[in-house]
C-alpha atoms as a PDB file:
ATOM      1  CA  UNK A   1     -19.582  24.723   3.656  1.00  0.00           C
ATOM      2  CA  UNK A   2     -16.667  26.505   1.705  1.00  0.00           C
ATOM      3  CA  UNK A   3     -16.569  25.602  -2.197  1.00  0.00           C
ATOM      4  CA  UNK A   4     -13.251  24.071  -1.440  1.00  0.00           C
ATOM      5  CA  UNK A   5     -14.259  21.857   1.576  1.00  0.00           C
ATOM      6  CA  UNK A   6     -17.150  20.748  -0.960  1.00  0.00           C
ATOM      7  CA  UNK A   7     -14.877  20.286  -3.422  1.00  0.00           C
ATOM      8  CA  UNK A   8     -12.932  18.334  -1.086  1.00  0.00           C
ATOM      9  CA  UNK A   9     -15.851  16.024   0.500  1.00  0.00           C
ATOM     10  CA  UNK A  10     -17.008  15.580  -3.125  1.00  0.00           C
ATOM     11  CA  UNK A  11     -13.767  14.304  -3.952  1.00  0.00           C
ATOM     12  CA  UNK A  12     -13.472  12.193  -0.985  1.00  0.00           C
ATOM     13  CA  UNK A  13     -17.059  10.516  -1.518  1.00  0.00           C
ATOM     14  CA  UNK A  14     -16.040   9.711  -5.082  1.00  0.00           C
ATOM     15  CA  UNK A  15     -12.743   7.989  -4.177  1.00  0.00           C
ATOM     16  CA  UNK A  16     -14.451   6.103  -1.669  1.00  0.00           C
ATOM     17  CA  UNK A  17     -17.104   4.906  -3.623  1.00  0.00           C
ATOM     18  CA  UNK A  18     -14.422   4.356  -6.280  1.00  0.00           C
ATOM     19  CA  UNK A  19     -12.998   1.467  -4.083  1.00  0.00           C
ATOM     20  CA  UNK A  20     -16.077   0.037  -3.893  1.00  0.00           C
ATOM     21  CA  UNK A  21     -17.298  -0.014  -7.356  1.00  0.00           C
ATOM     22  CA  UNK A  22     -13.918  -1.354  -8.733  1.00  0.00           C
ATOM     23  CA  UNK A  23     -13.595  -3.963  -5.891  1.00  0.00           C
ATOM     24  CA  UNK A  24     -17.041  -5.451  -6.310  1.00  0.00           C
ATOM     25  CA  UNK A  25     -16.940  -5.022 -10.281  1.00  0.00           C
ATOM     26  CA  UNK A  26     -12.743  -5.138 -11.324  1.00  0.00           C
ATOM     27  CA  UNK A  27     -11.512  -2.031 -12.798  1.00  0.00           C
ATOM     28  CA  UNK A  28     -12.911  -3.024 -16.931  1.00  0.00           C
ATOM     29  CA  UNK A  29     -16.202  -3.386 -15.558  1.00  0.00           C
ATOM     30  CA  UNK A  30     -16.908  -0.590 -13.728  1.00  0.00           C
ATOM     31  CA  UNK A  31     -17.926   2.733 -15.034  1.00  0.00           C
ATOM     32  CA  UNK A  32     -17.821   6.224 -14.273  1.00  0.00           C
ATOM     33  CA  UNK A  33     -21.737   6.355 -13.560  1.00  0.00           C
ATOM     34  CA  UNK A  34     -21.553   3.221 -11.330  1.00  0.00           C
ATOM     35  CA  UNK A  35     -19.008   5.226  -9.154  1.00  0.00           C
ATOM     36  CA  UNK A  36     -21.282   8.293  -9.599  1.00  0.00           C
ATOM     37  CA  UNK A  37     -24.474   6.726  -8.739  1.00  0.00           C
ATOM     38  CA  UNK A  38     -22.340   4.925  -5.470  1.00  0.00           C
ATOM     39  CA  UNK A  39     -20.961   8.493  -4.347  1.00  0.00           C
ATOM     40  CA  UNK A  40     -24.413  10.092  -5.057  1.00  0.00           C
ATOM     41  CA  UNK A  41     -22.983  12.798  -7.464  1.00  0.00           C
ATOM     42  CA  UNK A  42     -23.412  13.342 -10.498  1.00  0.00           C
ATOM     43  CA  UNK A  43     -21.288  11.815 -13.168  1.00  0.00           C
ATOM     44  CA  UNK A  44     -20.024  15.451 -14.460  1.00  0.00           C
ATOM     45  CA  UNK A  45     -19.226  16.519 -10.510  1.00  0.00           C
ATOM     46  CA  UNK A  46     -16.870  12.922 -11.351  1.00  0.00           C
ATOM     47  CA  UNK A  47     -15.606  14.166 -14.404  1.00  0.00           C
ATOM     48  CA  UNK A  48     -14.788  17.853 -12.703  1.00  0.00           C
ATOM     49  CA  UNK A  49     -12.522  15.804  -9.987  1.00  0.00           C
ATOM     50  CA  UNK A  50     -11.162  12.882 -12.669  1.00  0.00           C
ATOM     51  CA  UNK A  51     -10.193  13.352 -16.181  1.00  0.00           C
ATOM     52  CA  UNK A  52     -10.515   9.675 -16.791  1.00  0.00           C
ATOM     53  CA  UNK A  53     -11.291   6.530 -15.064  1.00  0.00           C
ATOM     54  CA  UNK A  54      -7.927   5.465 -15.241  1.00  0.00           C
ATOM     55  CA  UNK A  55      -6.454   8.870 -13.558  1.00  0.00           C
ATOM     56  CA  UNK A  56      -9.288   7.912 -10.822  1.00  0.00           C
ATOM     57  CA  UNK A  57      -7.927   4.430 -10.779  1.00  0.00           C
ATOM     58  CA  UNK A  58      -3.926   5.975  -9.929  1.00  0.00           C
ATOM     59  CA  UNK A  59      -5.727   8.805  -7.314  1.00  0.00           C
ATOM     60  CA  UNK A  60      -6.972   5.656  -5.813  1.00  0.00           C
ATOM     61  CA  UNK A  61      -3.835   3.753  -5.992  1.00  0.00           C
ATOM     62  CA  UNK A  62      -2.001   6.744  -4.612  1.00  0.00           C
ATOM     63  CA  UNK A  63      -4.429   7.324  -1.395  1.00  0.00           C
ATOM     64  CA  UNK A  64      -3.794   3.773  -0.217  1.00  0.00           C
ATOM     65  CA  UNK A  65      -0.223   3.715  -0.459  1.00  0.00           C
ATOM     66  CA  UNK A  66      -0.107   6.442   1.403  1.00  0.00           C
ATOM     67  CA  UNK A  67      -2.165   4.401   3.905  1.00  0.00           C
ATOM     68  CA  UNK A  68      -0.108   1.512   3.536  1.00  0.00           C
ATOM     69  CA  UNK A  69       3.395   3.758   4.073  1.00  0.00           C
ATOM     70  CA  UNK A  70       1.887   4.774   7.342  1.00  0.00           C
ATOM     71  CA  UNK A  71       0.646   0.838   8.485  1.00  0.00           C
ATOM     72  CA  UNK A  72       4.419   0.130   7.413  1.00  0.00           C
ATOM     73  CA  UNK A  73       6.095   2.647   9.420  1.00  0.00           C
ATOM     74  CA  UNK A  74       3.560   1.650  12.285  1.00  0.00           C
ATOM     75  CA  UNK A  75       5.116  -1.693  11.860  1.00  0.00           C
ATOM     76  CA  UNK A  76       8.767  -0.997  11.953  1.00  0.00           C
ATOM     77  CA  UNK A  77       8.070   1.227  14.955  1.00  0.00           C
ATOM     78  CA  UNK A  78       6.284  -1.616  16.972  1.00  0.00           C
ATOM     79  CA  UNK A  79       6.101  -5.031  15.033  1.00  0.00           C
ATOM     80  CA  UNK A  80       4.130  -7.149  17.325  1.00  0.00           C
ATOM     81  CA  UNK A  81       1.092  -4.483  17.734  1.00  0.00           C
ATOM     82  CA  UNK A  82       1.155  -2.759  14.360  1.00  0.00           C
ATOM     83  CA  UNK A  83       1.286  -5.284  12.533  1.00  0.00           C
ATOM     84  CA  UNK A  84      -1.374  -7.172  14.077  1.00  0.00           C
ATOM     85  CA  UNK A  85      -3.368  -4.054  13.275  1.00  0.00           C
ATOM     86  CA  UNK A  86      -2.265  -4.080   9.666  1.00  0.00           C
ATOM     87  CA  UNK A  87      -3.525  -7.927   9.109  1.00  0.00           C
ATOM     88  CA  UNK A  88      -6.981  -6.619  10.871  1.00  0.00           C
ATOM     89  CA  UNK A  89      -7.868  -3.806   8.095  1.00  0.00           C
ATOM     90  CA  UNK A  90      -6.557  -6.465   5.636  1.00  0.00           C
ATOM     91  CA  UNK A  91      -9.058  -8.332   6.648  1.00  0.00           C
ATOM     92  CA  UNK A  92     -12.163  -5.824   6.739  1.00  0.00           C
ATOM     93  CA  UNK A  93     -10.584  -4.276   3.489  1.00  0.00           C
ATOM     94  CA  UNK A  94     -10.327  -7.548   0.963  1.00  0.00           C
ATOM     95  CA  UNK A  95     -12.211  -5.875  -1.771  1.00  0.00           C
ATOM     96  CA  UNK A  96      -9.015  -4.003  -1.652  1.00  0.00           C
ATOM     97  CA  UNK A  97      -6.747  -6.946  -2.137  1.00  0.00           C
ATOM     98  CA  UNK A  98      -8.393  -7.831  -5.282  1.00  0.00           C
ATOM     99  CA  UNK A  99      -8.471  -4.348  -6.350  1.00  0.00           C
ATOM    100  CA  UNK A 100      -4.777  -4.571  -5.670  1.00  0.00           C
ATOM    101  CA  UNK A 101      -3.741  -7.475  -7.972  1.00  0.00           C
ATOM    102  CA  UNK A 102      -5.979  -5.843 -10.659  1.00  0.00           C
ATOM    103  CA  UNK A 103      -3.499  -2.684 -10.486  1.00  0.00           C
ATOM    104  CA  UNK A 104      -0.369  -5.178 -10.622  1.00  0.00           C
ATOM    105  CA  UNK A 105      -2.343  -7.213 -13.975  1.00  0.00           C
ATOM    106  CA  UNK A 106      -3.603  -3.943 -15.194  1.00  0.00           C
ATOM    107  CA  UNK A 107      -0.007  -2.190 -15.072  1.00  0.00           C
ATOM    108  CA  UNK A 108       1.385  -5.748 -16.720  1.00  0.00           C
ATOM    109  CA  UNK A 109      -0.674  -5.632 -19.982  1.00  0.00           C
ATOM    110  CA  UNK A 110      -0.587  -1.438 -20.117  1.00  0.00           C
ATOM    111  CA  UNK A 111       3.039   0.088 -20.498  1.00  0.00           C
ATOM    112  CA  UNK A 112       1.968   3.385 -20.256  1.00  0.00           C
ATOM    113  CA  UNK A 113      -0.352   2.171 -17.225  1.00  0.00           C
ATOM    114  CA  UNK A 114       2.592   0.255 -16.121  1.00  0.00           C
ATOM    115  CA  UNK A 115       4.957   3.115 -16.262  1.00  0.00           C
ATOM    116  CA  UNK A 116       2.939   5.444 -14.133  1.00  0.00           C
ATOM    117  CA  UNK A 117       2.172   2.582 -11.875  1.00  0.00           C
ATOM    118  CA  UNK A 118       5.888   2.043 -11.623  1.00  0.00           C
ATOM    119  CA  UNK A 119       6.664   5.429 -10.963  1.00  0.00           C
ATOM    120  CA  UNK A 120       4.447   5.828  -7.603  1.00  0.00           C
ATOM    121  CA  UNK A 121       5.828   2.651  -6.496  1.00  0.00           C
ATOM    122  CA  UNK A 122       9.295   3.983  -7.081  1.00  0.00           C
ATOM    123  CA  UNK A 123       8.430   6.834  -5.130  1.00  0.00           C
ATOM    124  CA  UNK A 124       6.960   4.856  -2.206  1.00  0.00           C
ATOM    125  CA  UNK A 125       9.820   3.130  -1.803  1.00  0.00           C
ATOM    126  CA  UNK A 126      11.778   5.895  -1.352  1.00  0.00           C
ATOM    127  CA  UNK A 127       9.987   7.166   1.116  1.00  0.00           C
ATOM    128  CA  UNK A 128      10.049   3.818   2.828  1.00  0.00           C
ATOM    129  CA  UNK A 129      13.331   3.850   2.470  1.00  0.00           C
ATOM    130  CA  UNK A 130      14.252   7.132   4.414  1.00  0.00           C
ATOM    131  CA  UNK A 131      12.333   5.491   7.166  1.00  0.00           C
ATOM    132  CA  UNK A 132      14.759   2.796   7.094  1.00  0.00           C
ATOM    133  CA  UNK A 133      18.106   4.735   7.127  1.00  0.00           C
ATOM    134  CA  UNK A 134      16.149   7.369  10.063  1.00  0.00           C
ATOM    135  CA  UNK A 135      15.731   4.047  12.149  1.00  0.00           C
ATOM    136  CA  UNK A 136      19.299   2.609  11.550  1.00  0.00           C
ATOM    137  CA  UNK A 137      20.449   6.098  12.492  1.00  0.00           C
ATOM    138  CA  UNK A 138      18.508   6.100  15.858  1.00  0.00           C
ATOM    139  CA  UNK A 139      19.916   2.638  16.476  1.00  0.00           C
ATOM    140  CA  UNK A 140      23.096   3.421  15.190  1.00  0.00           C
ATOM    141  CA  UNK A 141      23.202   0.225  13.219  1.00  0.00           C
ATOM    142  CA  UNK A 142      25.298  -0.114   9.655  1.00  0.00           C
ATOM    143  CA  UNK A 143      22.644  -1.576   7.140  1.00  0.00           C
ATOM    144  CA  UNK A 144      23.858  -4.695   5.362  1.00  0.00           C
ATOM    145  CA  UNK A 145      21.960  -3.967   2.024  1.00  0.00           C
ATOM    146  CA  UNK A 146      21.208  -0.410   0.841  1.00  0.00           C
ATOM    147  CA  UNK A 147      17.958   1.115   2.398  1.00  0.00           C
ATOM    148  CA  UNK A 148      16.347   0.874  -0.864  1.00  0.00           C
ATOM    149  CA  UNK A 149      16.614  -2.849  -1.096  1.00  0.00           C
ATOM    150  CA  UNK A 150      15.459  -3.092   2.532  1.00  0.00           C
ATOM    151  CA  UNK A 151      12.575  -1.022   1.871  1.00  0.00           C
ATOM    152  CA  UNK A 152      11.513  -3.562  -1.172  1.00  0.00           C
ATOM    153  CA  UNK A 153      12.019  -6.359   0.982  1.00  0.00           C
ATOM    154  CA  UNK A 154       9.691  -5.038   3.857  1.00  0.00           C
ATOM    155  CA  UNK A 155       6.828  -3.882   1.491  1.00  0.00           C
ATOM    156  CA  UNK A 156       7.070  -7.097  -0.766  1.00  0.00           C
ATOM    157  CA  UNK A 157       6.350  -9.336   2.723  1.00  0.00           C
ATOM    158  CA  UNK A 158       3.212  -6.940   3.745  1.00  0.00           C
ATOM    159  CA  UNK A 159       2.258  -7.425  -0.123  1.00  0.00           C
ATOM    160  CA  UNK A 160       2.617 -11.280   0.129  1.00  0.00           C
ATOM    161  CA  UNK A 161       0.468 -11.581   2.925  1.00  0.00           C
ATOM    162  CA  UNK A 162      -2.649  -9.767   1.167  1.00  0.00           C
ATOM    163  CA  UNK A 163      -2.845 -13.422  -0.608  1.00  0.00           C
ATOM    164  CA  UNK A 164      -3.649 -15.807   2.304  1.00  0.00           C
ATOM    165  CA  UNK A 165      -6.340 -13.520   3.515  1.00  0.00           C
ATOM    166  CA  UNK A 166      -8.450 -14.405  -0.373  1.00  0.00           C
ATOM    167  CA  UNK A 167      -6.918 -18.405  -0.378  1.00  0.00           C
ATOM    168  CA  UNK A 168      -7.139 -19.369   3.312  1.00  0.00           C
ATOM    169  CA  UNK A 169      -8.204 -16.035   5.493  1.00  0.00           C
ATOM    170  CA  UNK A 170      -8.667 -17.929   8.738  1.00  0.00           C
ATOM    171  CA  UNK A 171      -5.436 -21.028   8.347  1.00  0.00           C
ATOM    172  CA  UNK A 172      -3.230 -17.885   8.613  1.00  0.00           C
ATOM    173  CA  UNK A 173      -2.327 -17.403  12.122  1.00  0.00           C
ATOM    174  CA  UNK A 174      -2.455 -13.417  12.805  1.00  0.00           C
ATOM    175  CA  UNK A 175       0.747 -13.304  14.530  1.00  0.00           C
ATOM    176  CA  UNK A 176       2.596 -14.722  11.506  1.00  0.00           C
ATOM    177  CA  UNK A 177       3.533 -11.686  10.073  1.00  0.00           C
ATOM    178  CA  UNK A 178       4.866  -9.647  13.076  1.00  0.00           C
ATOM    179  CA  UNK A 179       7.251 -12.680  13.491  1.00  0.00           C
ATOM    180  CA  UNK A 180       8.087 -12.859  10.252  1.00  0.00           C
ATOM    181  CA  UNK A 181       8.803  -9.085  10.415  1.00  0.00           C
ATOM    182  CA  UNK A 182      10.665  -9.372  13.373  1.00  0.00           C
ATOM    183  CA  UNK A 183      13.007 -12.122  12.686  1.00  0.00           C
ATOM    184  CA  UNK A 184      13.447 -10.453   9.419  1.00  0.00           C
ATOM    185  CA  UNK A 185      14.362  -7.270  11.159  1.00  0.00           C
ATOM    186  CA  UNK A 186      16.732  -9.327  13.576  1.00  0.00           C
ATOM    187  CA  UNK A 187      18.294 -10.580  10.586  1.00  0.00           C
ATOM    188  CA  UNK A 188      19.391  -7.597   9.399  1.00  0.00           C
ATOM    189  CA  UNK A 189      20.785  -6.556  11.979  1.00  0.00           C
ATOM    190  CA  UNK A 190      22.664  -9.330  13.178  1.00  0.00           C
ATOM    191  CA  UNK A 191      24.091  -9.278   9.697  1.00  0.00           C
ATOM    192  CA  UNK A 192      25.170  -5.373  10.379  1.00  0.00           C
ATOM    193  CA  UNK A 193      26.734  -6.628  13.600  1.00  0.00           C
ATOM    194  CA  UNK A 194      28.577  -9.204  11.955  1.00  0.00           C
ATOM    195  CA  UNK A 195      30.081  -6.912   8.969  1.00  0.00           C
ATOM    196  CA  UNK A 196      30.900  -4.141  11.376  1.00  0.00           C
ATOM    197  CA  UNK A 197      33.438  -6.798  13.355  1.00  0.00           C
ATOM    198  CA  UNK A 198      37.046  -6.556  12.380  1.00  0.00           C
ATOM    199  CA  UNK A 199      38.593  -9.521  10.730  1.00  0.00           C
ATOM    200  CA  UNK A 200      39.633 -12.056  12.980  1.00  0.00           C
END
């Protein structure tokens, strides 16, 4: 191998074995040499990739929302099979629900935690939201809210449905949240219809 494609496995390995460390431990238990030992590195090849735990944390953070933008845009593109696909790696990935919630707690009691959080959230949304206004385009529909609220509204409901699968995992029927998406979706778009008719 290349230095940089070891660089780049090494960094890979580490972030993996991040998620694991973090999920089974919570983010104020784990160490550095837990995710180290887990990656099978050493802890300075961690240190070379992450100043900090807490800047491994965010690289974390940032890998699955990138994950999640593409589930998301999956789902908007075909509700009824992406979506059942989301709930599955929801499922095989609940360490990653907990980790989840710790980021949300962790960015609550840590402003300047909470500000960076903010900021990549911010920024995911916005992304989201040029999905949004590309679709409306393609189905030349008038959105009834701004793209950016729309693009809250449609992570928030993937977000909400991380919690059933740690309280009740199997009284959740799968198919909930592609109909919750779709009706949802429907919803806005009847309301475009409606705003785009001239007064009777």
């Amino acid at each position: 191998m290349r230095q940089a494609e070891k660089r780049a496995l090494t960094r890979h390995n580490v972030l993996r074995a991040a998620q694991d460390v973090f999920g089974r431990s919570g983010y104020h238990q784990a160490t550095l040499r837990d995710i180290a030992e887990e990656a099978g590195v050493s802890k300075g090849a961690v240190y070379y990739n992450f100043a900090s735990k807490e800047e491994l944390f965010l690289a974390l953070l940032d890998a699955r929302m990138d994950e999640r933008l593409r589930e998301i845009r999956a789902v908007n593109s075909e509700p009824d099979h992406a979506a059942r696909d989301y709930i599955e790696n929801v499922k095989r990935n609940r360490e990653w629900i907990t980790l989840f919630f710790e980021f949300v707690a962790h960015a609550a009691r840590d402003n300047r935690f909470g500000a960076q959080f903010a900021t990549r959230f911010k920024r995911f949304w916005a992304e989201l939201a040029d999905d949004v206004e590309r679709r409306a385009r393609e189905q030349r529909v008038d959105l009834p809210l701004p793209a950016e609220q729309l693009a809250i509204a449609i992570d928030v409901l993937g977000i909400g449905f991380m919690i059933p699968q740690i309280i009740d995992p199997v009284g959740i029927p799968d198919d909930l949240l592609p109909k919750a998406l779709t009706y949802m979706l429907r919803g806005v778009a009847q309301a475009a219809a409606e705003q785009a008719q001239p007064p009777a």
